[in-house]
C-alpha atoms as a PDB file:
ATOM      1  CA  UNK A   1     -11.133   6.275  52.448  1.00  0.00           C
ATOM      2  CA  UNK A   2     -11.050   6.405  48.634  1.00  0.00           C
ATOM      3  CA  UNK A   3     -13.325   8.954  46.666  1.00  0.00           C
ATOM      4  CA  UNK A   4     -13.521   9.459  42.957  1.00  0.00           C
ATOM      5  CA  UNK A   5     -13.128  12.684  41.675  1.00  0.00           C
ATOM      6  CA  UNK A   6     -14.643  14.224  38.066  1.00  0.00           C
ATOM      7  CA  UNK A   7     -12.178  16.464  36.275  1.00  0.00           C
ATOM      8  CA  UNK A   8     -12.913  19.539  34.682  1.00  0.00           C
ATOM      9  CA  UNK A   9     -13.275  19.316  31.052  1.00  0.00           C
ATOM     10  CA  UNK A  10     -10.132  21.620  30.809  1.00  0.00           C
ATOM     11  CA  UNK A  11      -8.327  19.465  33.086  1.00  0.00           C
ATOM     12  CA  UNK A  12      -9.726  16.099  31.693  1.00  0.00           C
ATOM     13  CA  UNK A  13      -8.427  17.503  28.329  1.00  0.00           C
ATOM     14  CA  UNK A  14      -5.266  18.242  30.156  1.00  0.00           C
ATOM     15  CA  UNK A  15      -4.293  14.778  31.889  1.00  0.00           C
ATOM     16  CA  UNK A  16      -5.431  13.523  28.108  1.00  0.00           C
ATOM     17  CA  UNK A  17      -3.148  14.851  26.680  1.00  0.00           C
ATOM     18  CA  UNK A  18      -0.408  14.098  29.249  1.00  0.00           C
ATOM     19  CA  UNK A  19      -1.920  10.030  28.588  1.00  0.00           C
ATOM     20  CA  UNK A  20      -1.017   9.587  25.076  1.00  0.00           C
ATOM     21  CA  UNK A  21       0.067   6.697  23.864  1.00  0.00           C
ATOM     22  CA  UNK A  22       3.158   8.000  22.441  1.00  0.00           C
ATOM     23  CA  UNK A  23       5.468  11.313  23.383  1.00  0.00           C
ATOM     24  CA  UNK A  24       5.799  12.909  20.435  1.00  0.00           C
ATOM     25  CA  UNK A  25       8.520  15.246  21.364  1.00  0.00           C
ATOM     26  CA  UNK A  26      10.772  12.381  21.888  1.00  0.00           C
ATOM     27  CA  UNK A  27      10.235  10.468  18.696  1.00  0.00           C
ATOM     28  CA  UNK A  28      13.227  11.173  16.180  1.00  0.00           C
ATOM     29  CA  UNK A  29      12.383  12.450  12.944  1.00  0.00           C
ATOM     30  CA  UNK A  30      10.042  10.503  10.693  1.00  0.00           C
ATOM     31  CA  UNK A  31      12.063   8.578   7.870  1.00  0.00           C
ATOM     32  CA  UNK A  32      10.828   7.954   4.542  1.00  0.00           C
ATOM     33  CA  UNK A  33       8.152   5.832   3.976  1.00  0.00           C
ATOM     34  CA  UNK A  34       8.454   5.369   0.368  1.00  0.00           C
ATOM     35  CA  UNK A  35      10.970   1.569  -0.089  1.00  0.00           C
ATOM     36  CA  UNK A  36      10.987   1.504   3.469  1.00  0.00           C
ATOM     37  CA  UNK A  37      11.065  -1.905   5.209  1.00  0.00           C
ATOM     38  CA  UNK A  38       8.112  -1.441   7.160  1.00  0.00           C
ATOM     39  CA  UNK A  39       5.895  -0.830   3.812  1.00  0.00           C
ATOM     40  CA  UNK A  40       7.682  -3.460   2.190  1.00  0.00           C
ATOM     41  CA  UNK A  41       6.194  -5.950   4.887  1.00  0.00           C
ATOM     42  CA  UNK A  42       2.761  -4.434   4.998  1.00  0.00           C
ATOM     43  CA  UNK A  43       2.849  -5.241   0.943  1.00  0.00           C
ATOM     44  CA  UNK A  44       3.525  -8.472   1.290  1.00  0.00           C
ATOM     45  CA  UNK A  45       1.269  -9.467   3.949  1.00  0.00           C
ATOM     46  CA  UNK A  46      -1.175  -7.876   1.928  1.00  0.00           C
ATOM     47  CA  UNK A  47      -0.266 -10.659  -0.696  1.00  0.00           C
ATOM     48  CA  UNK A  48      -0.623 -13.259   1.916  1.00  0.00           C
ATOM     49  CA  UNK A  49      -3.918 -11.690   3.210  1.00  0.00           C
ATOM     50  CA  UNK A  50      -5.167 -11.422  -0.437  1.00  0.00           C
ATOM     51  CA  UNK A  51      -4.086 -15.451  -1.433  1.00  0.00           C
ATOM     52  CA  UNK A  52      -5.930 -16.796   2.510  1.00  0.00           C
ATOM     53  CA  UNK A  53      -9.125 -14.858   1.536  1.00  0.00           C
ATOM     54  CA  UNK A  54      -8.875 -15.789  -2.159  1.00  0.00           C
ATOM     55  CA  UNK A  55      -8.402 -19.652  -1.615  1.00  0.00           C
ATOM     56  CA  UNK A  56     -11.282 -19.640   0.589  1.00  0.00           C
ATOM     57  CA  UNK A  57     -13.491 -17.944  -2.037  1.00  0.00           C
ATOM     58  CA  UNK A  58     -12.375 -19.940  -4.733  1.00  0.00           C
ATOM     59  CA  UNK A  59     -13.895 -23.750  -2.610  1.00  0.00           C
ATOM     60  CA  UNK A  60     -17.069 -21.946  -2.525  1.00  0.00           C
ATOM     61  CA  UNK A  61     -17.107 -21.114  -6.778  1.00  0.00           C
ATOM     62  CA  UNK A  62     -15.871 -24.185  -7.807  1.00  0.00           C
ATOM     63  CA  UNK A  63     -17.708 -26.287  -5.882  1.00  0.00           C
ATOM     64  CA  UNK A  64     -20.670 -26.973  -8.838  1.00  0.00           C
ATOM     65  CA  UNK A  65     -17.991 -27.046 -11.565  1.00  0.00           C
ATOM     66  CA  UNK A  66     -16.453 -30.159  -9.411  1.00  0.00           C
ATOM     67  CA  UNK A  67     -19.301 -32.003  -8.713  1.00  0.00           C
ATOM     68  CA  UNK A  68     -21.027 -31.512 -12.577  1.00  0.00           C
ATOM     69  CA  UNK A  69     -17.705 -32.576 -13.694  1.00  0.00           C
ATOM     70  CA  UNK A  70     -17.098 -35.722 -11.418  1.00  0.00           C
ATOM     71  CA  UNK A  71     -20.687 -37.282 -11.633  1.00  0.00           C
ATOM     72  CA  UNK A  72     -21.066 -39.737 -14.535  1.00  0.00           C
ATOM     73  CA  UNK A  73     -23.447 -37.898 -17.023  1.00  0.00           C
ATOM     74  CA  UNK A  74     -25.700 -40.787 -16.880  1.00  0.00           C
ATOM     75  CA  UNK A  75     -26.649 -39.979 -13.349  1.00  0.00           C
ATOM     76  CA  UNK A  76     -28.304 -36.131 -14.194  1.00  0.00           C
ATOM     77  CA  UNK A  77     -31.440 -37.444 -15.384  1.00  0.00           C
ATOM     78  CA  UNK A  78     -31.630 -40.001 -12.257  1.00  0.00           C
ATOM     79  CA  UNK A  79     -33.679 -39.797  -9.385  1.00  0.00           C
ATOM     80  CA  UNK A  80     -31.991 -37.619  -6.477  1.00  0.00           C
ATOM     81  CA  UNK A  81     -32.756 -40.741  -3.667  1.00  0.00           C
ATOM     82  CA  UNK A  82     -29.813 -42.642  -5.968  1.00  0.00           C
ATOM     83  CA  UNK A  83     -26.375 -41.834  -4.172  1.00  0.00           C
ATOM     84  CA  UNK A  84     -23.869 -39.823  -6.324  1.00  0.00           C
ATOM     85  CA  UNK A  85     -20.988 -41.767  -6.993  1.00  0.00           C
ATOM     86  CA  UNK A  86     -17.431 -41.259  -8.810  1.00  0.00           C
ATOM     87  CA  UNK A  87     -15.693 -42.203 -12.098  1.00  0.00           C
ATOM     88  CA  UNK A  88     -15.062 -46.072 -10.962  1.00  0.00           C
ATOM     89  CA  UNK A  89     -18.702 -46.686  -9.666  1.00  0.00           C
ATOM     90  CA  UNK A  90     -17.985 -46.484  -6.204  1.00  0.00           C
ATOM     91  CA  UNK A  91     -19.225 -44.178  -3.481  1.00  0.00           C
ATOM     92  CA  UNK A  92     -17.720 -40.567  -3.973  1.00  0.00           C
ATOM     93  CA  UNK A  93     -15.949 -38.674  -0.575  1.00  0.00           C
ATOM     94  CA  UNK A  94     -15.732 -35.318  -0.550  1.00  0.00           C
ATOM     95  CA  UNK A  95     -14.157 -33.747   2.399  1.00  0.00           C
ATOM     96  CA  UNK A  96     -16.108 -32.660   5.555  1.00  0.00           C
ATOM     97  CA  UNK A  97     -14.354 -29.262   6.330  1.00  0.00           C
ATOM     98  CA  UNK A  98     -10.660 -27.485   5.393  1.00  0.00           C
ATOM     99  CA  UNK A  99      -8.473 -26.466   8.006  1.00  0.00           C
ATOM    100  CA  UNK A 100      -8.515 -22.971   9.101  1.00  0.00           C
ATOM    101  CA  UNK A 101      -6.097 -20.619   7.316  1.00  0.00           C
ATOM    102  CA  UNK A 102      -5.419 -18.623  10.549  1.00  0.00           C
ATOM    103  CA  UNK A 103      -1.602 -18.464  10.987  1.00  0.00           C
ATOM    104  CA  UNK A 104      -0.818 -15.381   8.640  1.00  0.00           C
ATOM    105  CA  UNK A 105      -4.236 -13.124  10.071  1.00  0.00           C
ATOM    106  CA  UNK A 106      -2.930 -13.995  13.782  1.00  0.00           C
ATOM    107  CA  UNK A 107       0.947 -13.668  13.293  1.00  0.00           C
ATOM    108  CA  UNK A 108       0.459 -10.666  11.452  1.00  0.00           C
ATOM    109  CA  UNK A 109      -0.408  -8.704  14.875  1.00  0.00           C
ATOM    110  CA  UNK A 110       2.285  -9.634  16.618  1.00  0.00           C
ATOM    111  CA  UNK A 111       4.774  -8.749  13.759  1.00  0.00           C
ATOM    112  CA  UNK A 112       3.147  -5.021  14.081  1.00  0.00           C
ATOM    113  CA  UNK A 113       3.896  -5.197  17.421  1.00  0.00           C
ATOM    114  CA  UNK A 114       7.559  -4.402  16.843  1.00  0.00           C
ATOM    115  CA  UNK A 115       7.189  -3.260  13.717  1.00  0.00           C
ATOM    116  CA  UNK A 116       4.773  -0.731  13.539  1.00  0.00           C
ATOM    117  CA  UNK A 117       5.404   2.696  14.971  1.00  0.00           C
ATOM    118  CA  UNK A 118       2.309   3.827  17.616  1.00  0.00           C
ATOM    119  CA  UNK A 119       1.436   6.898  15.110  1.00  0.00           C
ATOM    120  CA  UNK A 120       1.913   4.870  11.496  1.00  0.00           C
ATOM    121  CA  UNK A 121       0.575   1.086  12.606  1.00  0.00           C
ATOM    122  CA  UNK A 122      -3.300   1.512  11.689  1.00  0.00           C
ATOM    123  CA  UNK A 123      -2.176   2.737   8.809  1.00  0.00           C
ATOM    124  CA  UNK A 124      -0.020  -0.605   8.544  1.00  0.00           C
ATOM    125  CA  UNK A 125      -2.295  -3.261   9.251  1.00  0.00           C
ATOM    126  CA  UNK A 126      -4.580  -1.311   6.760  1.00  0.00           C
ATOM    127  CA  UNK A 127      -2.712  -2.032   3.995  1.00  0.00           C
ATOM    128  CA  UNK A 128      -2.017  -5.212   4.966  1.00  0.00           C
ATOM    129  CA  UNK A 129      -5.846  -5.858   5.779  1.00  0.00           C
ATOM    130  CA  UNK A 130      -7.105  -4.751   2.835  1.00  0.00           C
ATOM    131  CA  UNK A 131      -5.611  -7.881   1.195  1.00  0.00           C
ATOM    132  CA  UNK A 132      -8.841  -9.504   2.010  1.00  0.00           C
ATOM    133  CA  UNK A 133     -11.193  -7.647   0.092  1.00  0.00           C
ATOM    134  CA  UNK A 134      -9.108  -7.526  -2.899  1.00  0.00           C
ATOM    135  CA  UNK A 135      -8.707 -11.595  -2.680  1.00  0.00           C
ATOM    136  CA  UNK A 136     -12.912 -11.711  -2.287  1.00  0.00           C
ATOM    137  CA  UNK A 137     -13.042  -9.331  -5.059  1.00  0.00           C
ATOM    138  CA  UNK A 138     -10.392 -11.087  -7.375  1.00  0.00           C
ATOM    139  CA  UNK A 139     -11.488 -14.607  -7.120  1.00  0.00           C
ATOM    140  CA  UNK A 140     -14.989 -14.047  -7.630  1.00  0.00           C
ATOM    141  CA  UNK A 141     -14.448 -11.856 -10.437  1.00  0.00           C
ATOM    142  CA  UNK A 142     -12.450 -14.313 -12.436  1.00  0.00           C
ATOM    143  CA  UNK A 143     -12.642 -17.687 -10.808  1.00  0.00           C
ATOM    144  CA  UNK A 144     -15.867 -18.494 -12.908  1.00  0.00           C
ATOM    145  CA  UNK A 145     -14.078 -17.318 -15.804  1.00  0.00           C
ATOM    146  CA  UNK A 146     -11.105 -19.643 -15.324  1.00  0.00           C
ATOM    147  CA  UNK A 147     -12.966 -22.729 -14.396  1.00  0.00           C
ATOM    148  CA  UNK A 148     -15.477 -22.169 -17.378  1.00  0.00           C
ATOM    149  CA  UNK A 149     -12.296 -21.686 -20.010  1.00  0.00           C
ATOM    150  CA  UNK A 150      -9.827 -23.697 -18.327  1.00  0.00           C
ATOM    151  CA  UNK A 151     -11.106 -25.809 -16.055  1.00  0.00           C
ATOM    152  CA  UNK A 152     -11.818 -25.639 -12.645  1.00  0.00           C
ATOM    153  CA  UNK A 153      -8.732 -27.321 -11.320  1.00  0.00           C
ATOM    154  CA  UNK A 154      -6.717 -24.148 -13.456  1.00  0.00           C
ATOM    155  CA  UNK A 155      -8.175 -22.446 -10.736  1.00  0.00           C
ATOM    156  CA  UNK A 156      -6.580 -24.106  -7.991  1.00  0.00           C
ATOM    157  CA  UNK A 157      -3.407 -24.210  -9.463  1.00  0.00           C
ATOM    158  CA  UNK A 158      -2.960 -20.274 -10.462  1.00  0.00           C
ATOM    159  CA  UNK A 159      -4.080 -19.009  -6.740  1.00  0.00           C
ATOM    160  CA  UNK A 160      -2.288 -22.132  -5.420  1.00  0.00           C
ATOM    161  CA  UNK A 161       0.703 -20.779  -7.327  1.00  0.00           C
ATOM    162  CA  UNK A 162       0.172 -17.558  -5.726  1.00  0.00           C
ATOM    163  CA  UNK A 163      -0.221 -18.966  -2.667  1.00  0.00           C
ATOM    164  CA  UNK A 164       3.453 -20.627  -3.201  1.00  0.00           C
ATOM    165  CA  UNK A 165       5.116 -17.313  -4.279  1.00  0.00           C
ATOM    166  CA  UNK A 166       3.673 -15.432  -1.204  1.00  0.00           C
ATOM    167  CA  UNK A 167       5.001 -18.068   1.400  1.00  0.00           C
ATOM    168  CA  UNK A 168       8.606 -17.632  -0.133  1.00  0.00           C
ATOM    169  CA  UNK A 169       8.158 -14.173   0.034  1.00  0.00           C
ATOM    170  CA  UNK A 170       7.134 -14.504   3.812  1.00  0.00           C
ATOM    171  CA  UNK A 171      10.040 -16.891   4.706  1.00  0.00           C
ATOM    172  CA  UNK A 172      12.736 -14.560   2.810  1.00  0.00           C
ATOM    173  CA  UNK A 173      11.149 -10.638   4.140  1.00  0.00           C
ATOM    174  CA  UNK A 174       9.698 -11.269   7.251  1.00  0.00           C
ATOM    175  CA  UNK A 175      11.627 -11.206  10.486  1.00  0.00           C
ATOM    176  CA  UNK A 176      10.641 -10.969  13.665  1.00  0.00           C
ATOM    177  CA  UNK A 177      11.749  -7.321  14.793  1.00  0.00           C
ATOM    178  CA  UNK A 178      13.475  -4.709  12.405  1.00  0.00           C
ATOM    179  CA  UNK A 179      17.207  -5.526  14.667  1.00  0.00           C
ATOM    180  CA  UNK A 180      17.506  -8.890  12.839  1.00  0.00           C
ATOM    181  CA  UNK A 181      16.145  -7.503   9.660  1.00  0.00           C
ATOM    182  CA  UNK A 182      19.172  -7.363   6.913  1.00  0.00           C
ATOM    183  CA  UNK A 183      17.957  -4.834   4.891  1.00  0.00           C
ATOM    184  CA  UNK A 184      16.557  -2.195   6.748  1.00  0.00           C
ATOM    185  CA  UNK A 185      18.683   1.022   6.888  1.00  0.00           C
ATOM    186  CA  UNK A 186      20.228   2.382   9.978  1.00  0.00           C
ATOM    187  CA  UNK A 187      18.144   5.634   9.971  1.00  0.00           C
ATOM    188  CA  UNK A 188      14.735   3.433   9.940  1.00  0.00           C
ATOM    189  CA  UNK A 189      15.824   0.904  12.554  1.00  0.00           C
ATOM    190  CA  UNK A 190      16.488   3.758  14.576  1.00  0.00           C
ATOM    191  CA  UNK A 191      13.355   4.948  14.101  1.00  0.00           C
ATOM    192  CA  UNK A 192      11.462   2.101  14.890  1.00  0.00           C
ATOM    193  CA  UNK A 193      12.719   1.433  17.889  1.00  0.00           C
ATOM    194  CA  UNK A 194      13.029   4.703  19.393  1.00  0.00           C
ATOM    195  CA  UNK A 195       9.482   5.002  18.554  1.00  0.00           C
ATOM    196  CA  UNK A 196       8.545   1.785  19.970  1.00  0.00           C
ATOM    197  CA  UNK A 197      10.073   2.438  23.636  1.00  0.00           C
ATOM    198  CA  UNK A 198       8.876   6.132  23.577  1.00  0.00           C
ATOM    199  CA  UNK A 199       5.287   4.633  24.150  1.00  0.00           C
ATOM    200  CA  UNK A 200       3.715   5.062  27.686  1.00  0.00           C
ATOM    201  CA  UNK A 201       1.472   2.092  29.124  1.00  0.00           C
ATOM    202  CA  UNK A 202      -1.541   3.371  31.172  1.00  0.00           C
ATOM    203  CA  UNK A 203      -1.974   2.121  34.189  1.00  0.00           C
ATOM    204  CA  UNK A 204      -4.879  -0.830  35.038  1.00  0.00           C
ATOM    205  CA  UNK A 205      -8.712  -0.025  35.641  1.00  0.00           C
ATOM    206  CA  UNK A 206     -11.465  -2.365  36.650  1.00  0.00           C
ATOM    207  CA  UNK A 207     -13.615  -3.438  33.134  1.00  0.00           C
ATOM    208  CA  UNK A 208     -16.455  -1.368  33.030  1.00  0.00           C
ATOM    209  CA  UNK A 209     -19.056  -4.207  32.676  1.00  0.00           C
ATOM    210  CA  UNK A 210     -22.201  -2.287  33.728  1.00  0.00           C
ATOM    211  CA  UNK A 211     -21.260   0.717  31.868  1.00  0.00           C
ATOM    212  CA  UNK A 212     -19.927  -0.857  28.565  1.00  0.00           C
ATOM    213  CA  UNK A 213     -23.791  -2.869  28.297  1.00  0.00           C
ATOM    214  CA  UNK A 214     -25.606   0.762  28.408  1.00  0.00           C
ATOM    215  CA  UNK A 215     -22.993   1.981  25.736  1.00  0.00           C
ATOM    216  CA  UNK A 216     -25.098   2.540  22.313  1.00  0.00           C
ATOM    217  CA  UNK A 217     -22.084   2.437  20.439  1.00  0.00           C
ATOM    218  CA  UNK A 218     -21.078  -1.071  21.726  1.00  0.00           C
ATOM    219  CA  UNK A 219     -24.174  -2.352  20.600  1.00  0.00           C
ATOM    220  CA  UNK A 220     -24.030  -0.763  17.197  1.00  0.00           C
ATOM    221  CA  UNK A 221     -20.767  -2.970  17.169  1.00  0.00           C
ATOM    222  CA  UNK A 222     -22.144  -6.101  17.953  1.00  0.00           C
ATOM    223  CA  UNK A 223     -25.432  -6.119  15.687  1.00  0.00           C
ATOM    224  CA  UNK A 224     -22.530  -4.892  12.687  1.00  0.00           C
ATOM    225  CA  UNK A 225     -20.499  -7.615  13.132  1.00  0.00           C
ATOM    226  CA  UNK A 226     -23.999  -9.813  13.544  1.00  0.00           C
ATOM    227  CA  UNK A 227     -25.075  -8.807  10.417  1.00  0.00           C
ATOM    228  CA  UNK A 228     -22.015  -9.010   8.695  1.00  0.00           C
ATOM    229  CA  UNK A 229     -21.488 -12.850   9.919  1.00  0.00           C
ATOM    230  CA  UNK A 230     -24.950 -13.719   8.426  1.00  0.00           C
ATOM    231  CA  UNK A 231     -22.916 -15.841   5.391  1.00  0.00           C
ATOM    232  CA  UNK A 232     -21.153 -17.831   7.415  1.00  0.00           C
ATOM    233  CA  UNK A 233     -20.783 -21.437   8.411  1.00  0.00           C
ATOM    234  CA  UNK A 234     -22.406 -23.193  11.625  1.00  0.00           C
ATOM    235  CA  UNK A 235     -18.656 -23.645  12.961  1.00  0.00           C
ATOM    236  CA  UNK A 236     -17.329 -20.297  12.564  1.00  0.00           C
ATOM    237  CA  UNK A 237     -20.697 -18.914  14.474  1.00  0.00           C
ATOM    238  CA  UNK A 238     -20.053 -21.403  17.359  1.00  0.00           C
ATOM    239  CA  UNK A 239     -16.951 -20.050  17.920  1.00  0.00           C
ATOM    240  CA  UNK A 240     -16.685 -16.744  17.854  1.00  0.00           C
ATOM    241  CA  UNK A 241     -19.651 -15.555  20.762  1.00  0.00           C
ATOM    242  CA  UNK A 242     -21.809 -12.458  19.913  1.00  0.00           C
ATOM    243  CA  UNK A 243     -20.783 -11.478  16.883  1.00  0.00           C
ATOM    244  CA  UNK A 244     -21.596 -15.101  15.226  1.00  0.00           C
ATOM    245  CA  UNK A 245     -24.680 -16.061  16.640  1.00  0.00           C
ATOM    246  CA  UNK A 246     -26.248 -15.369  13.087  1.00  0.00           C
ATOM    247  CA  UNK A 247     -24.865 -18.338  11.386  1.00  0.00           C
ATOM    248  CA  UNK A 248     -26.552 -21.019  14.404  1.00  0.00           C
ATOM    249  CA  UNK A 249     -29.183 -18.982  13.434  1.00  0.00           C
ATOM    250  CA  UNK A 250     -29.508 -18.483   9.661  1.00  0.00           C
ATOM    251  CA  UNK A 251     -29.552 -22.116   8.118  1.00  0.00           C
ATOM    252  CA  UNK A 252     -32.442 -22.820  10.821  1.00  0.00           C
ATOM    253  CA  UNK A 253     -34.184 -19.478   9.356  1.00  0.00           C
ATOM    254  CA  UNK A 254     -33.157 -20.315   5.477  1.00  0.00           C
ATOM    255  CA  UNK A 255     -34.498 -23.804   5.654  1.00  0.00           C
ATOM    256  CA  UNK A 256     -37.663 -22.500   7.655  1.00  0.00           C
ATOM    257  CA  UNK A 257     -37.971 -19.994   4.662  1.00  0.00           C
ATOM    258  CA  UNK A 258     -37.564 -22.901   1.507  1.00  0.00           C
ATOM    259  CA  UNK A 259     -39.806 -25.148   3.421  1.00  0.00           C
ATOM    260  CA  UNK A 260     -42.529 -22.732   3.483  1.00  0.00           C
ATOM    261  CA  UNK A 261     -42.055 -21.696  -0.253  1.00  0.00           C
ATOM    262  CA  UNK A 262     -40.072 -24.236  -2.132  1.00  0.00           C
ATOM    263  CA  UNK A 263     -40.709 -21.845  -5.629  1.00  0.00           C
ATOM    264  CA  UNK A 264     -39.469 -18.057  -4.507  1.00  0.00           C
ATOM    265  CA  UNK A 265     -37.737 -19.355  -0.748  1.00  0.00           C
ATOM    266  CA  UNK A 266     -34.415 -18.156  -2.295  1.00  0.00           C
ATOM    267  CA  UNK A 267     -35.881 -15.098  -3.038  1.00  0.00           C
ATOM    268  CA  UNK A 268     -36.977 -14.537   0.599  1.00  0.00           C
ATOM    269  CA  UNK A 269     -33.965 -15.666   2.236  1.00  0.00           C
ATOM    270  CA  UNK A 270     -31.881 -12.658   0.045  1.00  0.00           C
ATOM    271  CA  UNK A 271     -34.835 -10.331   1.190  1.00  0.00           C
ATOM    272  CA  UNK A 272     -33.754 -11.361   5.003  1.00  0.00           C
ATOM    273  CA  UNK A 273     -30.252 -10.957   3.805  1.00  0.00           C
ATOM    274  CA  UNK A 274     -30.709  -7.702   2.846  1.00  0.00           C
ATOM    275  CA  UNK A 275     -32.890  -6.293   5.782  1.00  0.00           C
ATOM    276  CA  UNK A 276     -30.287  -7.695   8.433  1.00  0.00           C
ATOM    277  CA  UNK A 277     -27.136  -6.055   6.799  1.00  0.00           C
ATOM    278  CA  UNK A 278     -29.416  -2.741   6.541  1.00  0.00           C
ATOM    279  CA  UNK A 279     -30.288  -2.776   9.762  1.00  0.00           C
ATOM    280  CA  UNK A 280     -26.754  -3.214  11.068  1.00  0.00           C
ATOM    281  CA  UNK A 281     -25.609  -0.525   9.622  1.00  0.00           C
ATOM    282  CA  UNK A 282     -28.535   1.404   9.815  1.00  0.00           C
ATOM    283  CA  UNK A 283     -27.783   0.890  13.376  1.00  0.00           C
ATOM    284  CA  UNK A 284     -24.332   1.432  13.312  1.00  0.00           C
ATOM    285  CA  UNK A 285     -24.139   4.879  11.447  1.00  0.00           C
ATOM    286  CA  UNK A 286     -27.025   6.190  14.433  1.00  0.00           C
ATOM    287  CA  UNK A 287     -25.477   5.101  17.214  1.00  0.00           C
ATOM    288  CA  UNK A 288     -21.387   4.241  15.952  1.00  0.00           C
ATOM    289  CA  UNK A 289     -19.031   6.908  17.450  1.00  0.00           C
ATOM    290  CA  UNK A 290     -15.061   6.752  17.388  1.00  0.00           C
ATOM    291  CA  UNK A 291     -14.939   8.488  20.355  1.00  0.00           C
ATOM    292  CA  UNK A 292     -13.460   7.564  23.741  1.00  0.00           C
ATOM    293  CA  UNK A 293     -16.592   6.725  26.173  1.00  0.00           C
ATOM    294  CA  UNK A 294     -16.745   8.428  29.200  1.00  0.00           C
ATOM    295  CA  UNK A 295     -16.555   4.824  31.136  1.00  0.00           C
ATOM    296  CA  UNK A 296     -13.074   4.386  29.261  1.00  0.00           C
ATOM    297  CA  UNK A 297     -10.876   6.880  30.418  1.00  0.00           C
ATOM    298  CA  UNK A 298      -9.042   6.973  33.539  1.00  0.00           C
ATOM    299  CA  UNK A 299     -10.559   8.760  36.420  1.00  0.00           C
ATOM    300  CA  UNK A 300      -8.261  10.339  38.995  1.00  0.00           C
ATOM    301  CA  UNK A 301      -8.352   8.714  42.925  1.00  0.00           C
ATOM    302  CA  UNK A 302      -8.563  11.039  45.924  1.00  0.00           C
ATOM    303  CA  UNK A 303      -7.254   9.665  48.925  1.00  0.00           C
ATOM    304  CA  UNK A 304      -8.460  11.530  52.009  1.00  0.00           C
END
């Protein structure tokens, strides 16, 4: 007969501490992190990160300047029932979707998997992360600029010329584990590794279904990331459960909105906007904790 037992807190704190990821007192000394290979890599799939994010941003801004550009000018002052149509009179095609840029954001886990060190790799994949906002932040802060003085194909062809430079840079630095890696030095390799096979795997529990439902800061979670996905496409929400259920949702709601008020609907749908981000992380800052929950860590098994 199996019975579960509570620890003390002093013994909880104990077997804890015992559970960590990582043994610390068996990790060689930390190298330099300064021109070290493993920054070098987090740089440059920041890069990568930055030019994925960026040349999805870019579709979105230059999307007017392509089609004010492309439509004869004698069709502005036409009625809207008459089909657009391109430079030789026939119908115009632009494409449906773009293919998913998701090669670099899912291969970069994997490379942190032997190349991050337990105690440095959220600091890692931050860097490398972070990539994203700066290429959001970037190309709408000068890809109206460049497609109003240039042209808007001059904006294709700088961030596509990015884009180039980053994918040598990923086919020349990045290997697959810091062994094959040419330029590492001996004292980092060593490092790496030893770190690496110092870390302890805990052993398997039953999911917590019930218990992770009742959790507030689940829930604060979910409605963040809900809010967050509100600018999305129908596609993205279909696919990625929970989290994207507001983008089914929103063009439904947004057309609802301009339908009702064709002269200040825009105005209404940022109001939404604005109330469903606030809530989230309204929500989130209440009930968010970076805690471990008491249905998430291991409970001992008396067998009597």
């Amino acid at each position: 007969m199996a019975t579960k037992t509570e620890l003390s807190p002093t013994a909880r704190e104990s077997k804890n501490a015992q559970d960590m990821q990582v043994d610390e007192t068996l990790i060689p000394r930390k190298v330099p992190s300064l021109c070290s290979a493993r920054y070098g890599i987090a740089l440059v799939l920041h890069f990568c990160n930055f030019t994925t994010i960026a040349q999805n941003v870019i579709m979105n801004i230059t999307m007017v300047a392509m089609v004010n550009s492309t439509s004869p000018q004698s069709q502005l002052n036409d009625s809207s029932e008459v089909l657009p149509v391109d430079s030789f009179g026939g119908l115009s095609k632009a494409p449906k979707s773009l293919p998913a840029k998701s090669s670099i954001l899912g291969g970069q886990f994997a490379i942190w998997e032997k190349w991050g060190p337990p105690q440095e790799r959220s600091r890692l994949c931050s860097i490398a992360l972070s990539g994203m906002l700066l290429g959001c932040f970037t190309a709408i802060l000068i890809g109206g600029f460049i497609s109003e003085t240039l042209g808007w194909p001059f904006v294709f062809y700088i961030f596509g010329g990015v884009g180039c430079v980053c994918c040598l840079l990923w086919f020349v630095v990045i290997y697959d584990d810091p062994v094959s890696y040419p330029w590492i030095s001996t004292s980092e390799k060593e490092y790496i590794i030893s770190s690496l096979k110092q870390q302890v795997g805990s052993s398997k529990q039953p999911l917590p279904i019930k218990a992770m439902l009742r959790s507030l800061p689940i829930w604060s979670i979910c409605l963040g990331c809900f809010s967050h996905q509100w600018y999305s496409s129908f596609l993205m929400g279909a696919s990625r459960g929970f989290s994207s259920i507001a983008p089914v949702i929103v063009p439904t709601v947004s057309g609802f909105l301009l339908s009702q008020d064709p002269e200040f609907g825009w105005r209404n749908v940022f109001f939404l906007l604005f109330a469903v981000n606030l809530l989230g992380l309204l929500f989130y800052l209440i009930f968010g904790e970076a805690d471990v929950q008491e249905w998430a860590k291991e409970r001992k098994l008396t067998r009597l």
